[in-house]
C-alpha atoms as a PDB file:
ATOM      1  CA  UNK A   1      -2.972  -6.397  18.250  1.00  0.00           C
ATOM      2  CA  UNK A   2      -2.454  -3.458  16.161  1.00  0.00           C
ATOM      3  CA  UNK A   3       1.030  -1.435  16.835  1.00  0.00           C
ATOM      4  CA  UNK A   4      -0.448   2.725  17.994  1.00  0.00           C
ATOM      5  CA  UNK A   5       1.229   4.779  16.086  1.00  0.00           C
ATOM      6  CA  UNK A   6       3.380   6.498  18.427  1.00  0.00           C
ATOM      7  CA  UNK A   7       5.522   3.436  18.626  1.00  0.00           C
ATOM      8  CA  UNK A   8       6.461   3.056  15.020  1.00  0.00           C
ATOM      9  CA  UNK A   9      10.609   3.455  14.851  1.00  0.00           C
ATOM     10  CA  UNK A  10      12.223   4.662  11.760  1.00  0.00           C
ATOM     11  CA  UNK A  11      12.016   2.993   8.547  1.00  0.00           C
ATOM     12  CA  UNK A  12       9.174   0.911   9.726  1.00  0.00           C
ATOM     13  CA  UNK A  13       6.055   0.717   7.472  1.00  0.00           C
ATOM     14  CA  UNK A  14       2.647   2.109   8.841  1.00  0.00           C
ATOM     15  CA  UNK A  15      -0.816   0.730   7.289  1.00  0.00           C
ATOM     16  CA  UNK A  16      -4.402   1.577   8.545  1.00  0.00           C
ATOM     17  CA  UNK A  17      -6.752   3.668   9.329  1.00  0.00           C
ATOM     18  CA  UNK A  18      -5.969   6.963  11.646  1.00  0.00           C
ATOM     19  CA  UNK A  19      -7.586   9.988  12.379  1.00  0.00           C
ATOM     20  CA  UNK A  20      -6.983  13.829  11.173  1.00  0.00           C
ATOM     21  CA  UNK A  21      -6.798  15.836  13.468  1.00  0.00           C
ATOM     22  CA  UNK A  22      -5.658  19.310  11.444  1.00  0.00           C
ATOM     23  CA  UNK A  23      -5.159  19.630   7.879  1.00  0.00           C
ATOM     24  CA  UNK A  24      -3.089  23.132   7.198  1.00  0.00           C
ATOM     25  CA  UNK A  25      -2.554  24.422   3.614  1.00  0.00           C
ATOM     26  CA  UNK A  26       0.684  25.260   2.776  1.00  0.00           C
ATOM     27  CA  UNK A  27       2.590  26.698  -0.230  1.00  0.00           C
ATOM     28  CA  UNK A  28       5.901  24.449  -1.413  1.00  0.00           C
ATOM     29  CA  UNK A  29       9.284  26.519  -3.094  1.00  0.00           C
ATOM     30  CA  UNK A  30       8.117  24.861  -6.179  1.00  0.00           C
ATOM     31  CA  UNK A  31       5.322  26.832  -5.750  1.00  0.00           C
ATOM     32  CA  UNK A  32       3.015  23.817  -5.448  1.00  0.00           C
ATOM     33  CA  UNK A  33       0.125  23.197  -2.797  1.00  0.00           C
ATOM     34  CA  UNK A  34       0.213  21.180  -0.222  1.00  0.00           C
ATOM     35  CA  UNK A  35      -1.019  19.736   3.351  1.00  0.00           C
ATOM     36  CA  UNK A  36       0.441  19.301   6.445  1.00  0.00           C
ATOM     37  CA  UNK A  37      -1.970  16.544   7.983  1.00  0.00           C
ATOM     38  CA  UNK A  38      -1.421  15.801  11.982  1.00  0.00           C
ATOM     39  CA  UNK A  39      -2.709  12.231  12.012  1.00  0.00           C
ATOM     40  CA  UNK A  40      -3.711  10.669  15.184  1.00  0.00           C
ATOM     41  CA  UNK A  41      -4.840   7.521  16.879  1.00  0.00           C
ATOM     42  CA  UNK A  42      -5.559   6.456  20.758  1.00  0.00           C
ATOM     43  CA  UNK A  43      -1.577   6.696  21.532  1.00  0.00           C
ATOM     44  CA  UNK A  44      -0.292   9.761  19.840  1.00  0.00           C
ATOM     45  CA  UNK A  45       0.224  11.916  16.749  1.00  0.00           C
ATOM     46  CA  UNK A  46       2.387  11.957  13.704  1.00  0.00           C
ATOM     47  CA  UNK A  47       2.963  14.980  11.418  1.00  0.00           C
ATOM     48  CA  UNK A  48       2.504  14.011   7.558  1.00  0.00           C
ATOM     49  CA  UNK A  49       2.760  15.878   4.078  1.00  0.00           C
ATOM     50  CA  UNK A  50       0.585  15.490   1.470  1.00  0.00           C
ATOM     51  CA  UNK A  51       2.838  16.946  -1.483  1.00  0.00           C
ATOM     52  CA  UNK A  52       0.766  18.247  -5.232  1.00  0.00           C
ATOM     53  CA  UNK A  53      -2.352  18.235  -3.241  1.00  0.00           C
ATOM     54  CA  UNK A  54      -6.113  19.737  -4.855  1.00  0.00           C
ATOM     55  CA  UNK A  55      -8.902  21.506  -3.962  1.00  0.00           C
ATOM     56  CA  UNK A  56     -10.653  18.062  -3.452  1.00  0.00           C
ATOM     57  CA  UNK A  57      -7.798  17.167  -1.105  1.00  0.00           C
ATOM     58  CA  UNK A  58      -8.352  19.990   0.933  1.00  0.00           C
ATOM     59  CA  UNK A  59     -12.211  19.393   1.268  1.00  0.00           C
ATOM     60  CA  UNK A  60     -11.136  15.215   1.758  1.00  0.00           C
ATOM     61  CA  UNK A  61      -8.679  15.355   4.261  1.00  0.00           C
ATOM     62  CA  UNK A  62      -9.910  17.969   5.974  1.00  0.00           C
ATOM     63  CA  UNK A  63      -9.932  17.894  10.240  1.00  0.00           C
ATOM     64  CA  UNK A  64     -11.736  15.183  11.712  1.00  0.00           C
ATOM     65  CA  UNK A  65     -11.689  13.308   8.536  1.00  0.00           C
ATOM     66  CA  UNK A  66     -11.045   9.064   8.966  1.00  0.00           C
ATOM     67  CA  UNK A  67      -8.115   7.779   6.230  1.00  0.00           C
ATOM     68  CA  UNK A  68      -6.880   4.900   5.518  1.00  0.00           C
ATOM     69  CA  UNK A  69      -3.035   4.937   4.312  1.00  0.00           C
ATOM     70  CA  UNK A  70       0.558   3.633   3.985  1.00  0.00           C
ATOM     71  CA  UNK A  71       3.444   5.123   4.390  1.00  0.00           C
ATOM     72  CA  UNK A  72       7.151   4.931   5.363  1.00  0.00           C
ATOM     73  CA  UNK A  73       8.162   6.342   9.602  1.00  0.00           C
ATOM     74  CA  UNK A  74      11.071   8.593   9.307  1.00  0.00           C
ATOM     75  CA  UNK A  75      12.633  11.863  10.839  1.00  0.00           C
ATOM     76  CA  UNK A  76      12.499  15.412   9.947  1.00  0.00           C
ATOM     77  CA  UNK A  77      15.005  17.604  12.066  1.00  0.00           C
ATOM     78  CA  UNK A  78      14.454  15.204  15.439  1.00  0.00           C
ATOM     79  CA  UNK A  79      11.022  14.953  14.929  1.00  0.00           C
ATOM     80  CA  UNK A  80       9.111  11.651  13.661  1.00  0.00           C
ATOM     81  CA  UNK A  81       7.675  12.112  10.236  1.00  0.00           C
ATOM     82  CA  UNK A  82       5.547   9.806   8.195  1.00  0.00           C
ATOM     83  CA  UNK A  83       6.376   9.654   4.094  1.00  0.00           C
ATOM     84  CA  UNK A  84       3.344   8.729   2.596  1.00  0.00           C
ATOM     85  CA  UNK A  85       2.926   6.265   0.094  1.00  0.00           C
ATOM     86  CA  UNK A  86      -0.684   5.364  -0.225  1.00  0.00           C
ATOM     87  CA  UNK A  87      -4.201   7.409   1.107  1.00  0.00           C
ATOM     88  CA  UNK A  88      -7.320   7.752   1.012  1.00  0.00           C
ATOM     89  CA  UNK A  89     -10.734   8.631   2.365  1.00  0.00           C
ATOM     90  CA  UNK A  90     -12.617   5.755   4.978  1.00  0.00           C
ATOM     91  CA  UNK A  91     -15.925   4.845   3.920  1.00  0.00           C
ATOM     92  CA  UNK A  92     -18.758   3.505   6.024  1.00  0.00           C
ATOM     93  CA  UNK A  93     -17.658   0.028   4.619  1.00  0.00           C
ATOM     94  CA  UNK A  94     -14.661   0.448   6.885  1.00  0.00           C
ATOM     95  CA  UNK A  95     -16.612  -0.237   9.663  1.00  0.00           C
ATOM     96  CA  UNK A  96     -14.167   2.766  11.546  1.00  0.00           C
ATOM     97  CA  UNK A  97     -15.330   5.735  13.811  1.00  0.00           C
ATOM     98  CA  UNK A  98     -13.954   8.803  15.087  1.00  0.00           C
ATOM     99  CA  UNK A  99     -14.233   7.263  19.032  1.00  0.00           C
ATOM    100  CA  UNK A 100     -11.770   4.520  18.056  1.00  0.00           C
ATOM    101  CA  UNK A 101      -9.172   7.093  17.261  1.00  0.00           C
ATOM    102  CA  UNK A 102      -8.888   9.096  20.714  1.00  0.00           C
ATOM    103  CA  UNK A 103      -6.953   9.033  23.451  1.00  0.00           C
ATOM    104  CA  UNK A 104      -9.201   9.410  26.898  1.00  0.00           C
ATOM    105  CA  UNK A 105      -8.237  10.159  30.393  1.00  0.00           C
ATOM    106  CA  UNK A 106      -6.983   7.286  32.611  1.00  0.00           C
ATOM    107  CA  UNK A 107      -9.978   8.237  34.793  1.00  0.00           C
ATOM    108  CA  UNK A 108     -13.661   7.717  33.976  1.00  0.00           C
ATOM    109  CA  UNK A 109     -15.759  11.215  34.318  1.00  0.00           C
ATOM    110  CA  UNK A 110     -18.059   9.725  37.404  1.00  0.00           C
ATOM    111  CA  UNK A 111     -14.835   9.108  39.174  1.00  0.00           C
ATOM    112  CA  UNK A 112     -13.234  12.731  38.291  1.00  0.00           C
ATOM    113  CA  UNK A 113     -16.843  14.160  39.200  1.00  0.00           C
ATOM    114  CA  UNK A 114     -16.695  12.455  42.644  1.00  0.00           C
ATOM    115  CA  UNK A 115     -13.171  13.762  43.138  1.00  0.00           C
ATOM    116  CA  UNK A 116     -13.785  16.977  42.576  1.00  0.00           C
ATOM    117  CA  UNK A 117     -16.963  17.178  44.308  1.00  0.00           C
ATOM    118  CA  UNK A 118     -15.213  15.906  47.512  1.00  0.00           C
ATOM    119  CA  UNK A 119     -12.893  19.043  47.272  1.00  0.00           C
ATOM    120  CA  UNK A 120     -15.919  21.147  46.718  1.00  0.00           C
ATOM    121  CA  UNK A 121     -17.547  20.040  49.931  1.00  0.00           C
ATOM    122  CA  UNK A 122     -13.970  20.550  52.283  1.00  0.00           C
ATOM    123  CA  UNK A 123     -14.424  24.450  50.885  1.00  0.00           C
ATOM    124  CA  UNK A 124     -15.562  26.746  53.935  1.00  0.00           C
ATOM    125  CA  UNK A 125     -16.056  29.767  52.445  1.00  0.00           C
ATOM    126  CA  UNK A 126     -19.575  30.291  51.412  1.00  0.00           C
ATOM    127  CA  UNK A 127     -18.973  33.010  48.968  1.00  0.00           C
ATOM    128  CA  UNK A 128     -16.031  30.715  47.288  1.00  0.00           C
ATOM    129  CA  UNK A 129     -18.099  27.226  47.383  1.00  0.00           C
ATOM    130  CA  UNK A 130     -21.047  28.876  46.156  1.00  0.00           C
ATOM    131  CA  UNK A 131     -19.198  30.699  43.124  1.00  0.00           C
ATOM    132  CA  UNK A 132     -17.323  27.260  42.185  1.00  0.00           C
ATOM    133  CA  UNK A 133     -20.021  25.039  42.094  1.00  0.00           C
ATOM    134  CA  UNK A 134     -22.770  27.113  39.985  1.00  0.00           C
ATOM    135  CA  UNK A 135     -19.542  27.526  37.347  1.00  0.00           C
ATOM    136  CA  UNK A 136     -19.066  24.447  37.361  1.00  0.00           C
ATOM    137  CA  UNK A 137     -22.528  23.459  37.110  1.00  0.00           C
ATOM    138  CA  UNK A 138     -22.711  25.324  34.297  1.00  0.00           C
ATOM    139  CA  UNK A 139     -20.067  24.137  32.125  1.00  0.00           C
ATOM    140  CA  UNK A 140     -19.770  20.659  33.858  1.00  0.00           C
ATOM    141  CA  UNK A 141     -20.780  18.233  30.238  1.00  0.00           C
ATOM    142  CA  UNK A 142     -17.896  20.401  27.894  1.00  0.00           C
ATOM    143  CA  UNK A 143     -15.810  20.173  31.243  1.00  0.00           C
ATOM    144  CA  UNK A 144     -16.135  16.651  31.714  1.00  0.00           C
ATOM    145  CA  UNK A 145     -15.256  15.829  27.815  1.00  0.00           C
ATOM    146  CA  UNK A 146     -13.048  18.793  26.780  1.00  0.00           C
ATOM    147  CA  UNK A 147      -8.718  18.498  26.402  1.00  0.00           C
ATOM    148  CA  UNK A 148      -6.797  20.526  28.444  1.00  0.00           C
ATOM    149  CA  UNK A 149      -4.521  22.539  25.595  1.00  0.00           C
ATOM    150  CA  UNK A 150      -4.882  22.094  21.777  1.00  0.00           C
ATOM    151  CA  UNK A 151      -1.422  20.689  21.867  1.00  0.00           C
ATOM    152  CA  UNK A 152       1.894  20.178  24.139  1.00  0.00           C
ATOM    153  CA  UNK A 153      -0.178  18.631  27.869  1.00  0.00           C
ATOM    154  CA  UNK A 154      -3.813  16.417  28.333  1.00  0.00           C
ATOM    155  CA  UNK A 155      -4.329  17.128  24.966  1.00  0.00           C
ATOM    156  CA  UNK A 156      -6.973  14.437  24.853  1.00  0.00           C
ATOM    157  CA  UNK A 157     -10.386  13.783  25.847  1.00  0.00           C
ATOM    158  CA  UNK A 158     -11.217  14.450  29.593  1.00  0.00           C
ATOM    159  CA  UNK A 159      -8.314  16.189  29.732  1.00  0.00           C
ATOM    160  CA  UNK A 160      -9.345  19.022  31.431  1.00  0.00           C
ATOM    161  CA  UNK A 161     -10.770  17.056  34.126  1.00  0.00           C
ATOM    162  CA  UNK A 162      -8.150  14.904  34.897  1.00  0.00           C
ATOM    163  CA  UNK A 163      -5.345  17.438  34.784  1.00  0.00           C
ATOM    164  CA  UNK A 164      -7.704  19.412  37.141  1.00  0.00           C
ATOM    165  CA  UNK A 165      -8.181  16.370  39.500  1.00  0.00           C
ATOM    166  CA  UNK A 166      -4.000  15.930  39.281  1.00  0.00           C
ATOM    167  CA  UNK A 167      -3.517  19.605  40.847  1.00  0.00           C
ATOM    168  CA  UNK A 168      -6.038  19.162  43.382  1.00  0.00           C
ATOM    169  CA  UNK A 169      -4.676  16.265  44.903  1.00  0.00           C
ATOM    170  CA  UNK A 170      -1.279  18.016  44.714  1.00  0.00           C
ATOM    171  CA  UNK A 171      -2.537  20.646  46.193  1.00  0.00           C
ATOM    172  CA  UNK A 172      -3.939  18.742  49.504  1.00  0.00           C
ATOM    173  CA  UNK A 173       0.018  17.354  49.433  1.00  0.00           C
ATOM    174  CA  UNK A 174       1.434  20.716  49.648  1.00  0.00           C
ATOM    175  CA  UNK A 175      -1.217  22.275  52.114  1.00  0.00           C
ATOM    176  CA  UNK A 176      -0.313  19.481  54.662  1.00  0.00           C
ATOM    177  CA  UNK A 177       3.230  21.093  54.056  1.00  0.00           C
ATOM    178  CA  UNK A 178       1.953  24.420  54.133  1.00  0.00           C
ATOM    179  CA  UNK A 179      -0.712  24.593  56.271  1.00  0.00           C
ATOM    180  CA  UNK A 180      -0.926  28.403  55.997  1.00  0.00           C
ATOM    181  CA  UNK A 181      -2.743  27.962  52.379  1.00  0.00           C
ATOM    182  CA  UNK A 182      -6.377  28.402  52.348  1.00  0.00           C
ATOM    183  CA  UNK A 183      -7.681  25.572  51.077  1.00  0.00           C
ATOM    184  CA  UNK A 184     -10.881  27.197  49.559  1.00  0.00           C
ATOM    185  CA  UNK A 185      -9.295  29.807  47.524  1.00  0.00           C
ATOM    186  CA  UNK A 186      -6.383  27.071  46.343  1.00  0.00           C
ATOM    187  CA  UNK A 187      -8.936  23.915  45.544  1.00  0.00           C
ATOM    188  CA  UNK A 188     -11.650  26.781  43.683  1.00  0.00           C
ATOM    189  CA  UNK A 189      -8.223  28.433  41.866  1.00  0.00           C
ATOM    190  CA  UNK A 190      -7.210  25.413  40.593  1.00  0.00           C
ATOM    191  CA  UNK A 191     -11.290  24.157  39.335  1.00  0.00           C
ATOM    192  CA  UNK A 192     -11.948  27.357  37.707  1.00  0.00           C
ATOM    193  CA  UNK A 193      -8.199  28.449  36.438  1.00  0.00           C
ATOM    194  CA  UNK A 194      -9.372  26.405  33.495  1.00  0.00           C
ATOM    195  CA  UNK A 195     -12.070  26.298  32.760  1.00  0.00           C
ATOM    196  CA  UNK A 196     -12.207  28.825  30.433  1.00  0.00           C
ATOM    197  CA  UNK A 197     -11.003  26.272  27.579  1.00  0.00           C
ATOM    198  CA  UNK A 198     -14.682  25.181  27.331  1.00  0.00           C
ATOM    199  CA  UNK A 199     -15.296  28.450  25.160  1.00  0.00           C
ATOM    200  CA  UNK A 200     -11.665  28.415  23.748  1.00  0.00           C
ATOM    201  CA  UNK A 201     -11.506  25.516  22.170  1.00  0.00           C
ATOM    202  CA  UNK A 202     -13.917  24.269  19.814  1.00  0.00           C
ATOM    203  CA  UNK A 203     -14.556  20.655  21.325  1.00  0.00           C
ATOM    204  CA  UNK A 204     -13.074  17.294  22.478  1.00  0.00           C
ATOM    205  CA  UNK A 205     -12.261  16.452  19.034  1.00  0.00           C
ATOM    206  CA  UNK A 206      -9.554  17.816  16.393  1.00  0.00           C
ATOM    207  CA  UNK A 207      -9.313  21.015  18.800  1.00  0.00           C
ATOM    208  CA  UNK A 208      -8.919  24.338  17.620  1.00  0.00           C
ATOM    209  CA  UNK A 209      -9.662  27.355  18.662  1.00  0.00           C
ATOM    210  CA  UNK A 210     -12.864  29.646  18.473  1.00  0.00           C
ATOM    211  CA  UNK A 211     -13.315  33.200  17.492  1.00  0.00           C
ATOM    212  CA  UNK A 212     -13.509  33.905  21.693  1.00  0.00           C
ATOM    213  CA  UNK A 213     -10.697  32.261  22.007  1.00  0.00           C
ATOM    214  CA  UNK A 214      -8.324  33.558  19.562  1.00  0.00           C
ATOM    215  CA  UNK A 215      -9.633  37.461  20.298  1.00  0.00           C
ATOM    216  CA  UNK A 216     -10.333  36.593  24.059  1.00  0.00           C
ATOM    217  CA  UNK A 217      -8.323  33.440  25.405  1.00  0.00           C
ATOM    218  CA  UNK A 218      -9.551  31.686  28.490  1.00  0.00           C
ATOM    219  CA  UNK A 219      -7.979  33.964  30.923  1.00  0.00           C
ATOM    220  CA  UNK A 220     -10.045  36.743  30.272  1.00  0.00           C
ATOM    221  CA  UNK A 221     -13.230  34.772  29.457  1.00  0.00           C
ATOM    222  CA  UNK A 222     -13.199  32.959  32.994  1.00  0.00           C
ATOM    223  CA  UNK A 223     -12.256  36.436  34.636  1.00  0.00           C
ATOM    224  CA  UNK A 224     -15.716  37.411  33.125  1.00  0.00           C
ATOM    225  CA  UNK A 225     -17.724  34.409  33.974  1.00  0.00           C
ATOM    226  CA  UNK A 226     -16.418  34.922  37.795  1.00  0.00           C
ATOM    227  CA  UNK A 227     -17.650  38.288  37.799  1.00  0.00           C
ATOM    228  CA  UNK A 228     -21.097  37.068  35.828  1.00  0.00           C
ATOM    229  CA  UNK A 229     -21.871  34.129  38.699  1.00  0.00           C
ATOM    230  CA  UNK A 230     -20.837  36.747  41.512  1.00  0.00           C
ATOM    231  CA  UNK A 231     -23.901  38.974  39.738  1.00  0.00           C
ATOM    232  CA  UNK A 232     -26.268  36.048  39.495  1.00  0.00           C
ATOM    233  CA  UNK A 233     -25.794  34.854  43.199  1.00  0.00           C
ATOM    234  CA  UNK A 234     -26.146  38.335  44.744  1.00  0.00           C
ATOM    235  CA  UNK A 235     -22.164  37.855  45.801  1.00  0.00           C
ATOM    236  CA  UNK A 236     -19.743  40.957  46.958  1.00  0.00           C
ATOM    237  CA  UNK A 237     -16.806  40.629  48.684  1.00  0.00           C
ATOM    238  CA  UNK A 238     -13.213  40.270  48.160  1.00  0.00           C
ATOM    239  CA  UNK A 239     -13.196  36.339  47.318  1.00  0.00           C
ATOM    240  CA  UNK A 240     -14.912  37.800  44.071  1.00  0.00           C
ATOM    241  CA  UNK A 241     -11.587  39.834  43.234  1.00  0.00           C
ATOM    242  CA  UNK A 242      -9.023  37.346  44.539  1.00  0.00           C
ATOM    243  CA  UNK A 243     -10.411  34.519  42.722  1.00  0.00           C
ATOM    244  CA  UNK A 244     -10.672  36.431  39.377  1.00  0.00           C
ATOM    245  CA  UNK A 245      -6.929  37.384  39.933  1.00  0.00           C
ATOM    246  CA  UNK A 246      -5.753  33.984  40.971  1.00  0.00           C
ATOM    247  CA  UNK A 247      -7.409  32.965  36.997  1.00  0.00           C
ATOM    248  CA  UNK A 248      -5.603  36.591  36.343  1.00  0.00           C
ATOM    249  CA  UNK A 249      -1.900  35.265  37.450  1.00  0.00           C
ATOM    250  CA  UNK A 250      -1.928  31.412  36.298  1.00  0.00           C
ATOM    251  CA  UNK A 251       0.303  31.783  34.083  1.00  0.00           C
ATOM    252  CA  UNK A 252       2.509  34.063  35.909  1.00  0.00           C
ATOM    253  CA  UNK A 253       4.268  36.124  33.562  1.00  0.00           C
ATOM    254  CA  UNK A 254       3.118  37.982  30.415  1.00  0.00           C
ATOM    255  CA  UNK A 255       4.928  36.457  28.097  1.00  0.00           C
ATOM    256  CA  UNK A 256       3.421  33.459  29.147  1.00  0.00           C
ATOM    257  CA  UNK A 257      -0.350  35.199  28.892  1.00  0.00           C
ATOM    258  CA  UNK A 258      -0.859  36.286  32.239  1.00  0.00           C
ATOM    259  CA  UNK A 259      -1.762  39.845  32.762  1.00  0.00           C
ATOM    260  CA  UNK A 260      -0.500  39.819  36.613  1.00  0.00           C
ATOM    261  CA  UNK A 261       2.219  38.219  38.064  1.00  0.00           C
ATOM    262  CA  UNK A 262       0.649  36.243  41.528  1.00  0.00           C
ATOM    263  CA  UNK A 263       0.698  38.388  44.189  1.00  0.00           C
ATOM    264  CA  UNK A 264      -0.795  35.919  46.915  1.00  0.00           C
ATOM    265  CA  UNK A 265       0.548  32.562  47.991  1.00  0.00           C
ATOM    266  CA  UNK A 266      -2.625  30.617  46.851  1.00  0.00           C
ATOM    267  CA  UNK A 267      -1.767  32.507  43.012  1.00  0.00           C
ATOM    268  CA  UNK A 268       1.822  31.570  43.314  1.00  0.00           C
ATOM    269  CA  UNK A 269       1.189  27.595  44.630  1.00  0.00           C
ATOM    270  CA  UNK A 270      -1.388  27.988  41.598  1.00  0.00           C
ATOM    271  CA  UNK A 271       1.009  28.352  38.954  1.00  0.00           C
ATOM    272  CA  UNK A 272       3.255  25.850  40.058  1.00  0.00           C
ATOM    273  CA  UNK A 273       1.280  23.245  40.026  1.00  0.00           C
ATOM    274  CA  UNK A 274      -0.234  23.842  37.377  1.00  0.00           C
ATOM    275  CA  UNK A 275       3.226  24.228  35.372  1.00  0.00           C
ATOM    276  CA  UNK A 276       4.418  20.906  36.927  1.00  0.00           C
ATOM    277  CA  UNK A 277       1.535  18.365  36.029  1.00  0.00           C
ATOM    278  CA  UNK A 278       1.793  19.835  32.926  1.00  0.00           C
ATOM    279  CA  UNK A 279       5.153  19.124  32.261  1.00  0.00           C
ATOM    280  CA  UNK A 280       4.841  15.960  34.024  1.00  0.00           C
ATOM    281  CA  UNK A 281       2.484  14.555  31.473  1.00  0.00           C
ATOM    282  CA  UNK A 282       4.569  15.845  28.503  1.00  0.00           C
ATOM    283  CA  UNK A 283       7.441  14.080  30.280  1.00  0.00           C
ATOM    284  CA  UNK A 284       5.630  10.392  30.867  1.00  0.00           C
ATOM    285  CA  UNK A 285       3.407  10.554  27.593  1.00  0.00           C
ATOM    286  CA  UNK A 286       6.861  11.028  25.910  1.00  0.00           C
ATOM    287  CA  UNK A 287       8.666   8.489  27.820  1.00  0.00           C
ATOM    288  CA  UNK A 288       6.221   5.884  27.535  1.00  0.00           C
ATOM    289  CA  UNK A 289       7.080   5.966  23.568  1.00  0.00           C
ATOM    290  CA  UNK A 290      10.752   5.000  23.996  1.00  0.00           C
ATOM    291  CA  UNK A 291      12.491   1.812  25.478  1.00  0.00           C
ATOM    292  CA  UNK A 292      15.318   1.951  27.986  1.00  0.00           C
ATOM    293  CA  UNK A 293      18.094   2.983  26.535  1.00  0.00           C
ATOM    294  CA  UNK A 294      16.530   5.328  24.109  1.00  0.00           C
ATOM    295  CA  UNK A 295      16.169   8.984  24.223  1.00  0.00           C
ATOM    296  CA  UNK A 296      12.690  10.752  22.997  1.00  0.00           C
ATOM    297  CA  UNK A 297      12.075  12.911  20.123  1.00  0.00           C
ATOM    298  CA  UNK A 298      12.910  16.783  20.597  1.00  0.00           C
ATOM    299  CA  UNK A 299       9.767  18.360  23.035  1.00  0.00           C
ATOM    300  CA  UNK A 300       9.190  21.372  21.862  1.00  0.00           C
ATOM    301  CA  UNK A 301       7.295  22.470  24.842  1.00  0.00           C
ATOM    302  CA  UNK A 302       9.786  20.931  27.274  1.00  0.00           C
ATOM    303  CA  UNK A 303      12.716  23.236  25.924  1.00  0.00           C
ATOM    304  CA  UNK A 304      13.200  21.515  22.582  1.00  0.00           C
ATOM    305  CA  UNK A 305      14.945  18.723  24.668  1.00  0.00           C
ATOM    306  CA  UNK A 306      15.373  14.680  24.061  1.00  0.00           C
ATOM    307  CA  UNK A 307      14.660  12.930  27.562  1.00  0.00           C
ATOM    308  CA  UNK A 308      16.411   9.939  28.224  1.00  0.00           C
ATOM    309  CA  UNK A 309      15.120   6.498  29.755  1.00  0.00           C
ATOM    310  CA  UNK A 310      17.683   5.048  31.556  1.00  0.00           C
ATOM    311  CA  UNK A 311      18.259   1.399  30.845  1.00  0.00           C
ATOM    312  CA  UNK A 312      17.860   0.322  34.984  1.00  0.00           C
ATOM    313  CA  UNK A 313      14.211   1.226  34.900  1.00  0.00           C
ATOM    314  CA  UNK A 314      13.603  -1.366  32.425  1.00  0.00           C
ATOM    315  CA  UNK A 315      15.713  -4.217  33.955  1.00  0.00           C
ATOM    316  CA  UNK A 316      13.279  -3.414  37.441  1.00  0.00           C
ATOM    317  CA  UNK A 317      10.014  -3.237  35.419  1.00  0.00           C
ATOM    318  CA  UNK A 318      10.627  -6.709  33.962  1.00  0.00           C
ATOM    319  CA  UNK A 319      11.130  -7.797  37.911  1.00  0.00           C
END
């Protein structure tokens, strides 16, 4: 079985095929070209330069391009690096596709679809129900296939969905605890805070991000989209203004995008969970890549830290 590439230690050799998914151009102190190639299979990423490169390099490894290389694992300031040796372009001869190269959610989409749907159905509130399923209706295919983030948390196919799914069962959790939540406004918060990302970002493979998102971002273009379905159904009321500032607040500060801090308990609940699956999956995807003992590479996201496995949770997995 062949090794995924986020399991490769230092110093090991790496040979096969792997997916690009970005290509940047960059200028060395030598003056030379060259690319920075993130290079990805079904398990992770690896960052890669390709030193003296061309114009032809630039149009052959290009995003979303298949290669086939060698190279060398090391370590560039606590991060893993791979030295290459050896690439070039896969041909149809290869017999390789961009599907093989993925990571997916460990959900399938009928089973996220049902989830979600069941949530939908507990909602009480006409005017909230009625607003959450026609956006969702609308964007449900790029919902159902789209990552959550470009980088850092689900940053893999179905994404979206499944860290959606995550909250809202974390959400039920906490209402039992809190019982003074409303459920409608938390459960359509959490569906829609997202949701957004289907006009961000350019698609479930080799993500980037669109002209809307870069001048926009998917705060303000689901704010909009609320507003636009409460038009189309003929809705007024105050749901219409909460729900666009519980999207509004997500993020909860401005430096971390949000225009308004939350203001209700349903924005404030929002936030948090949505902060803590995120991290959450940062944490296990980059535990999952180390043995007992062993600490992680440097997450940037998580505070530029190195998590540590300790060695007892490997002696009671092997029981």
């Amino acid at each position: 079985m062949k090794k995924g590439l986020a399991f490769y230690k230092v110093g090991e050799i790496v040979d096969g095929f792997f997916l690009i998914k970005s290509s940047v151009k960059g200028t060395a102190s030598n003056g030379k070209p060259f690319l920075t190639l993130i290079l990805q299979d079904t398990t992770g990423d690896v960052e890669a330069k390709l030193w003296d490169s061309s114009p032809e390099d630039e149009e052959l490894y290009a995003a979303q391009a298949i290669v086939k290389l060698a190279g060398e694992m090391g370590n560039y300031r606590g991060k893993m690096q791979l030295k290459l040796k050896a690439i070039r372009p896969a041909t149809e001869l290869d017999g390789v596709k961009i599907s093989d190269f993925l990571e997916t959610a460990p959900l399938s989409q009928d089973a996220m679809v049902e989830t979600i749907t069941k949530y939908i159905f507990e909602m009480k509130n006409p005017n909230i129900q009625r607003i959450t399923r026609h956006l969702l209706k609308k964007h449900q295919a790029e919902f159902l296939e789209y990552p959550a983030a470009v980088k850092n948390h689900h940053e893999f196919v179905s994404g979206l969905a499944f860290h959606v799914v995550s909250m809202l069962d974390m959400a039920k959790a906490f209402s039992k605890l809190y019982p003074s939540l409303d459920t409608d406004l938390l459960y359509s918060g959490i569906i829609l805070h997202d949701l957004g990302k289907v006009i961000e970002l350019s698609g479930p493979v080799a993500a980037s991000y669109t002209l809307e998102g870069k001048l926009l971002g998917h705060i303000t273009i689901m704010v909009n989209e609320i507003g636009k379905a409460a038009d189309e159904l003929e809705i007024e009321g105050e749901e219409v203004t909460v729900l666009q500032h519980l999207v509004l607040s997500h993020h909860s500060k401005p430096e971390w995008g949000s225009p308004k801090a939350p203001l209700i308990r349903e924005a404030e609940i929002l936030h948090m969970i949505d902060n803590f699956d995120a991290r959450m999956n940062m944490m296990d995807r980059a535990l999952e890549k180390v043995q007992p003992g062993e600490f992680t590479d440097k997450q940037f996201a998580l505070e530029n830290r190195s998590l540590y496995k300790p060695l007892f949770q490997g002696e009671f997995a092997k029981n």
